[in-house]
C-alpha atoms as a PDB file:
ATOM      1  CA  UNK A   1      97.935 139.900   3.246  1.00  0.00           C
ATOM      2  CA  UNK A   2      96.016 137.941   0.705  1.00  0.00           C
ATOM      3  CA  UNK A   3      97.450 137.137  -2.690  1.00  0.00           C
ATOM      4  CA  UNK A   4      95.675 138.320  -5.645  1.00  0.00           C
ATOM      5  CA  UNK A   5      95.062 134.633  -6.785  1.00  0.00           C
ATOM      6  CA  UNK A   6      93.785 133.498  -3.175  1.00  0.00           C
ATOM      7  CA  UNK A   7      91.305 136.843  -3.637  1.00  0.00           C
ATOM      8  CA  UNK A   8      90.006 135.830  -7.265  1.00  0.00           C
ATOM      9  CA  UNK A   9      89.259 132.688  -6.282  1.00  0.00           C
ATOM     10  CA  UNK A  10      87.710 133.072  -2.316  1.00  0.00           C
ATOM     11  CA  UNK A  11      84.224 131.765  -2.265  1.00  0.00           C
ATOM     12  CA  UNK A  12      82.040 133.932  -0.124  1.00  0.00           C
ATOM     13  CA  UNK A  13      78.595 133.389   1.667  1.00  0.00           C
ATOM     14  CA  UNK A  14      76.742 135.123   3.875  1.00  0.00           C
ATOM     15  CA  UNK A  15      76.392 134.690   7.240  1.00  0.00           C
ATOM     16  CA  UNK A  16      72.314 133.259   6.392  1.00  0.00           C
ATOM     17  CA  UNK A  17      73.216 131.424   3.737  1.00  0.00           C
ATOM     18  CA  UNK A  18      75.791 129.936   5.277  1.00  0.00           C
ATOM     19  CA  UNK A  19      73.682 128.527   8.551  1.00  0.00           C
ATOM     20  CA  UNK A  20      71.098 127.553   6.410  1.00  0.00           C
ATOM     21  CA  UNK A  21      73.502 124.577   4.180  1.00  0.00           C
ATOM     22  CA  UNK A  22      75.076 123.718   7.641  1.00  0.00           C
ATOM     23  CA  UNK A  23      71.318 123.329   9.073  1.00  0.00           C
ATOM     24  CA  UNK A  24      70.199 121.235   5.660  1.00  0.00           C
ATOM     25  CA  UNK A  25      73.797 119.175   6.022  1.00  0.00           C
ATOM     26  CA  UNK A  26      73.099 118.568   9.581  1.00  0.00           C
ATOM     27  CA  UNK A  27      69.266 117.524   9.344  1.00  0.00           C
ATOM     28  CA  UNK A  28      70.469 115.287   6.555  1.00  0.00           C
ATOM     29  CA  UNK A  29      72.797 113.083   8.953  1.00  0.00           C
ATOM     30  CA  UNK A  30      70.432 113.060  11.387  1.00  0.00           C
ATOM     31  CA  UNK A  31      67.570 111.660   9.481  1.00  0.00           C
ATOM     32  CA  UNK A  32      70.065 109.238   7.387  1.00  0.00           C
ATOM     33  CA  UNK A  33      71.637 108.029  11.209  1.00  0.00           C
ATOM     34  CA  UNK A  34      67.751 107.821  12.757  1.00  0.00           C
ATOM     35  CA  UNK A  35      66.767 105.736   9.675  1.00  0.00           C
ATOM     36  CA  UNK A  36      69.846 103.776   9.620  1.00  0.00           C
ATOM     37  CA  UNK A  37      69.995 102.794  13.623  1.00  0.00           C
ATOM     38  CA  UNK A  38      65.884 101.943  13.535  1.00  0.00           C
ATOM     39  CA  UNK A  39      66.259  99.899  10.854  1.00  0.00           C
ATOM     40  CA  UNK A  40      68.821  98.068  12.191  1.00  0.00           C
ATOM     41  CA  UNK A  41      67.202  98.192  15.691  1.00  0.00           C
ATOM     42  CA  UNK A  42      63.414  97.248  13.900  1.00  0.00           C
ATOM     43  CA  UNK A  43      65.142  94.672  11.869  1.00  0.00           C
ATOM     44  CA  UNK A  44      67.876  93.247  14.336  1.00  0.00           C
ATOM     45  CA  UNK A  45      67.973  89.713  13.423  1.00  0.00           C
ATOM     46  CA  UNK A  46      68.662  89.874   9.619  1.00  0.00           C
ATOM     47  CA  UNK A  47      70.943  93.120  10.647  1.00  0.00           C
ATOM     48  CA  UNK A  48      72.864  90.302  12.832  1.00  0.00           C
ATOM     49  CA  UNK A  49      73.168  87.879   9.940  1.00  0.00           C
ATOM     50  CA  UNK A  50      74.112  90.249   7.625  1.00  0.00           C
ATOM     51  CA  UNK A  51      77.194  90.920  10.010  1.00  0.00           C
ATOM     52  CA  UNK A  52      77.422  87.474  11.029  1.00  0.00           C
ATOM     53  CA  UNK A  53      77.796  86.658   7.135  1.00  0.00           C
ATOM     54  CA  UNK A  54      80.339  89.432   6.572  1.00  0.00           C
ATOM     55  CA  UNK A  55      83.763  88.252   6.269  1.00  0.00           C
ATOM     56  CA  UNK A  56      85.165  91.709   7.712  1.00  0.00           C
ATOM     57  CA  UNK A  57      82.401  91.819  10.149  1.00  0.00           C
ATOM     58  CA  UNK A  58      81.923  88.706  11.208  1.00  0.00           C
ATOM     59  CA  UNK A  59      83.869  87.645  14.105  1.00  0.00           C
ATOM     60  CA  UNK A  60      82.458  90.440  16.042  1.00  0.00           C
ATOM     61  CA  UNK A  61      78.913  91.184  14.720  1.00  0.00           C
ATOM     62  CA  UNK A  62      77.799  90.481  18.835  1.00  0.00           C
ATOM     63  CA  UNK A  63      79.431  93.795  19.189  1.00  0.00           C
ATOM     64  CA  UNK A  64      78.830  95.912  16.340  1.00  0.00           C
ATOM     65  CA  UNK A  65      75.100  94.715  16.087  1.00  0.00           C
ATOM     66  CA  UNK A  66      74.955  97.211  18.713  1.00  0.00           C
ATOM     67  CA  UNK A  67      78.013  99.597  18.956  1.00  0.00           C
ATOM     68  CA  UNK A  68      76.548 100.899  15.612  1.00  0.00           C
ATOM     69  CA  UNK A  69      72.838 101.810  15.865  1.00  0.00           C
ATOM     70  CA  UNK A  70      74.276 103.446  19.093  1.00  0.00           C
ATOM     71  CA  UNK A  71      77.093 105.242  17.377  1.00  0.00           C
ATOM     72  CA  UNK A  72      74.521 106.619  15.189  1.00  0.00           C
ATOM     73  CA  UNK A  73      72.015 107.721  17.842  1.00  0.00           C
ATOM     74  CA  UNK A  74      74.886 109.534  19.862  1.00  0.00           C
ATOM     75  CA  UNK A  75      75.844 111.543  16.379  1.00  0.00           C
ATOM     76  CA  UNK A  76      72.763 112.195  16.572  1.00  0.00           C
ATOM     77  CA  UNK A  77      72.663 113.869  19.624  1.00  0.00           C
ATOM     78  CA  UNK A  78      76.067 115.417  19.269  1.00  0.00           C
ATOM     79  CA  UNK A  79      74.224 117.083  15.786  1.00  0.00           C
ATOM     80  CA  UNK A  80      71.337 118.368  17.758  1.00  0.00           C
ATOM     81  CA  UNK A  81      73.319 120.631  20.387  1.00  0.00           C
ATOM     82  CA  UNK A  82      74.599 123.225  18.777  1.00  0.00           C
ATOM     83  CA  UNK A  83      77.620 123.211  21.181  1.00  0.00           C
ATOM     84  CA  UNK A  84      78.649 119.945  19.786  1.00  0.00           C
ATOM     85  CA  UNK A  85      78.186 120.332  16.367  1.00  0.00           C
ATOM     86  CA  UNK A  86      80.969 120.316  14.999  1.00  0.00           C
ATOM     87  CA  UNK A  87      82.167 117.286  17.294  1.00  0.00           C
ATOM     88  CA  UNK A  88      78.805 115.586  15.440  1.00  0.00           C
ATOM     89  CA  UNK A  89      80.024 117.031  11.569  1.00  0.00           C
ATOM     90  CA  UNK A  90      83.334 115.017  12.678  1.00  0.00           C
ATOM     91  CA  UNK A  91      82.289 111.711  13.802  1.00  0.00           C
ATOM     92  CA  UNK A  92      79.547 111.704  10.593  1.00  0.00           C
ATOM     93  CA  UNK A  93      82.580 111.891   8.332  1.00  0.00           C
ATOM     94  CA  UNK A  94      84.415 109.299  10.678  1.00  0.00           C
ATOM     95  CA  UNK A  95      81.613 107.285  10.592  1.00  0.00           C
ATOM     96  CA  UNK A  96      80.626 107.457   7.180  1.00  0.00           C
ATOM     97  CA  UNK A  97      84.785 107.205   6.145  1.00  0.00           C
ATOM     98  CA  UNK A  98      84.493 103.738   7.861  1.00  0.00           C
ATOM     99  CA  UNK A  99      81.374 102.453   5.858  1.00  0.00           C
ATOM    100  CA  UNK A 100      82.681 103.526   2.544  1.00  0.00           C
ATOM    101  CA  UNK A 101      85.933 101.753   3.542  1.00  0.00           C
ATOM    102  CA  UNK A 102      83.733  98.763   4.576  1.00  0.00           C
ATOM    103  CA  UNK A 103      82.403  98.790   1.594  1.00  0.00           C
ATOM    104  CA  UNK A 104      85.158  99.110  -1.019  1.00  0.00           C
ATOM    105  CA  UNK A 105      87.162  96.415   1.257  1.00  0.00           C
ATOM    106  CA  UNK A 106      83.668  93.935   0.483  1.00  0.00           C
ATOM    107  CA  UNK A 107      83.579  95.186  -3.142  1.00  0.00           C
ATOM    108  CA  UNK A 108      87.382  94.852  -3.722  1.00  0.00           C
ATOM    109  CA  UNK A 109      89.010  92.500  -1.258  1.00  0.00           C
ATOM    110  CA  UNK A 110      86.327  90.003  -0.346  1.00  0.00           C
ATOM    111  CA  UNK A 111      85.485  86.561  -2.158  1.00  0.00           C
ATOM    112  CA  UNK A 112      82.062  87.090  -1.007  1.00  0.00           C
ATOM    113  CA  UNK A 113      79.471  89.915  -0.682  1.00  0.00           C
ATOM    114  CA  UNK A 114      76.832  89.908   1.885  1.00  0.00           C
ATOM    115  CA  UNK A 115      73.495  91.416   1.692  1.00  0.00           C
ATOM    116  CA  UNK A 116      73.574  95.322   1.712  1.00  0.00           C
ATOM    117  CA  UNK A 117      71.589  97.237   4.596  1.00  0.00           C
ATOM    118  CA  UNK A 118      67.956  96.925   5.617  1.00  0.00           C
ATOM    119  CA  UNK A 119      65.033  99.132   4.891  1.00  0.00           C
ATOM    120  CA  UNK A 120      65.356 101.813   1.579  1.00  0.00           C
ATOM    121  CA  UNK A 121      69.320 101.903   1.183  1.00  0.00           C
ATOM    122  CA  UNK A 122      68.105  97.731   0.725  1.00  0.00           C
ATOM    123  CA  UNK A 123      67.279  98.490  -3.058  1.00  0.00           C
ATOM    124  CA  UNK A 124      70.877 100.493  -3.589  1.00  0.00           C
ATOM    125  CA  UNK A 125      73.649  98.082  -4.697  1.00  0.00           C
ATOM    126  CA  UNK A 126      76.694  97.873  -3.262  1.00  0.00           C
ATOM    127  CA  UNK A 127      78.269 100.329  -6.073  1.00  0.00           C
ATOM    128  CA  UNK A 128      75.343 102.600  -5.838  1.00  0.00           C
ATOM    129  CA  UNK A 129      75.808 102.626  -1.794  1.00  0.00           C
ATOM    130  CA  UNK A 130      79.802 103.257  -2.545  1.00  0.00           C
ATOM    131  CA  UNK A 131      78.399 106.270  -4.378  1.00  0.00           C
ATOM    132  CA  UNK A 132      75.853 106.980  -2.057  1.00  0.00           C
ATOM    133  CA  UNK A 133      78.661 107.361   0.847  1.00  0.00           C
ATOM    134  CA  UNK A 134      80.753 109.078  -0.802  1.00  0.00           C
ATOM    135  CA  UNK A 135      78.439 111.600  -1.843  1.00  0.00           C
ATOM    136  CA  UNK A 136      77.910 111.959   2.342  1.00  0.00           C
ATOM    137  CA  UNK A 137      81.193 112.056   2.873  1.00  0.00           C
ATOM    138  CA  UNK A 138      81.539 115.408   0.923  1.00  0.00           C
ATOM    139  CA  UNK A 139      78.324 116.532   2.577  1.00  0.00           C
ATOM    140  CA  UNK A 140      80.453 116.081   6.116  1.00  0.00           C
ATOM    141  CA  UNK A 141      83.201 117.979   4.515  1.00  0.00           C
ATOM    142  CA  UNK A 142      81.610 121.008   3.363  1.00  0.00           C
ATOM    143  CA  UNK A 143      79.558 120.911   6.511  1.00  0.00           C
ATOM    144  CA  UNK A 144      83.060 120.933   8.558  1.00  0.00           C
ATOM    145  CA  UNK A 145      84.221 123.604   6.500  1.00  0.00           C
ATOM    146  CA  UNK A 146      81.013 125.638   6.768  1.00  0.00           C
ATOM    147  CA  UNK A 147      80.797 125.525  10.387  1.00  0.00           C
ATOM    148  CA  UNK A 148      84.753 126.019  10.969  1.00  0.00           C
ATOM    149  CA  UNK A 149      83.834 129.417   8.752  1.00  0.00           C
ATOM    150  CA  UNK A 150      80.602 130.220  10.975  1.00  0.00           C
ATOM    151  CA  UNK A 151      82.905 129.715  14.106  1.00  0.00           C
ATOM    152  CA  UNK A 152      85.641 131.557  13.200  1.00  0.00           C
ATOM    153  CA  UNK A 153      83.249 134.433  12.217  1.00  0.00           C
ATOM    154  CA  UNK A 154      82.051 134.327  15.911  1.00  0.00           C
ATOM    155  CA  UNK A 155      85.000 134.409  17.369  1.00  0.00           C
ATOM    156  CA  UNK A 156      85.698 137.769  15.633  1.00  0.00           C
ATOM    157  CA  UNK A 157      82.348 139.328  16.185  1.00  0.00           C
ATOM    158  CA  UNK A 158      83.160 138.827  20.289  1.00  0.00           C
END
């Protein structure tokens, strides 16, 4: 039984309005993850220096120079099938939790700051780009929440 405070404040959508944020959320990760990995892909020699330069990043930029655009491409995926999601909605948060951290370790921690990433998110600086992932990172949340919601509603239709 529901309390009358958890009833005067319960936030309700409808089942169409409801798929339709998840389906914006979800087409925003996967054009922000396609742009990111081509860039980096298209541009993979300054991408390399920029990690080489990094003093988090550095001693293993010959791995993350790829385990990233490739992380990004298989959220991708994962964001496409609609079987997987929600598995995709999780690893864009995970993903986008370990940026942000990357970047408030550079902008707090670091005695030096590298170059920020290739292509358009090239003209954000590295506060702006803080903000910018941070911003995402809500996105992932309320798209987590949205689809737990849409699944749940599912299950109870069945």
């Amino acid at each position: 039984m529901e309390t009358a405070i958890k009833k005067k404040f319960k936030f309700h959508l409808s089942d169409k309005t409801r798929q339709i944020i998840i389906n914006i959320i979800v087409t925003l990760f996967i054009l922000l993850f396609i742009y990111a990995a081509t860039s980096k892909v298209i541009d993979y020699k300054n991408t390399e220096i920029q990690l080489s330069k990094s003093p988090i990043t550095a001693k293993y930029a010959n791995i993350l120079i790829w385990l990233i655009p490739c992380s990004e491409i298989l959220i991708v995926a994962l964001l496409s099938i609609s079987r997987t999601k929600m598995l995709g909605l999780y690893a864009s948060l995970t993903i986008m939790v370990v940026f942000t951290s990357y970047i408030y370790a550079i902008l707090n921690f670091s005695d030096s700051i590298p170059c920020s990433c290739g292509g358009v998110l090239n003209s954000l600086s590295w506060e702006q780009h803080l903000t910018f992932n941070i911003a995402f990172i809500s996105i992932a949340i309320l798209g987590i929440l949205l689809e737990t919601t849409n699944l749940e509603h599912k299950t109870k239709a069945v």
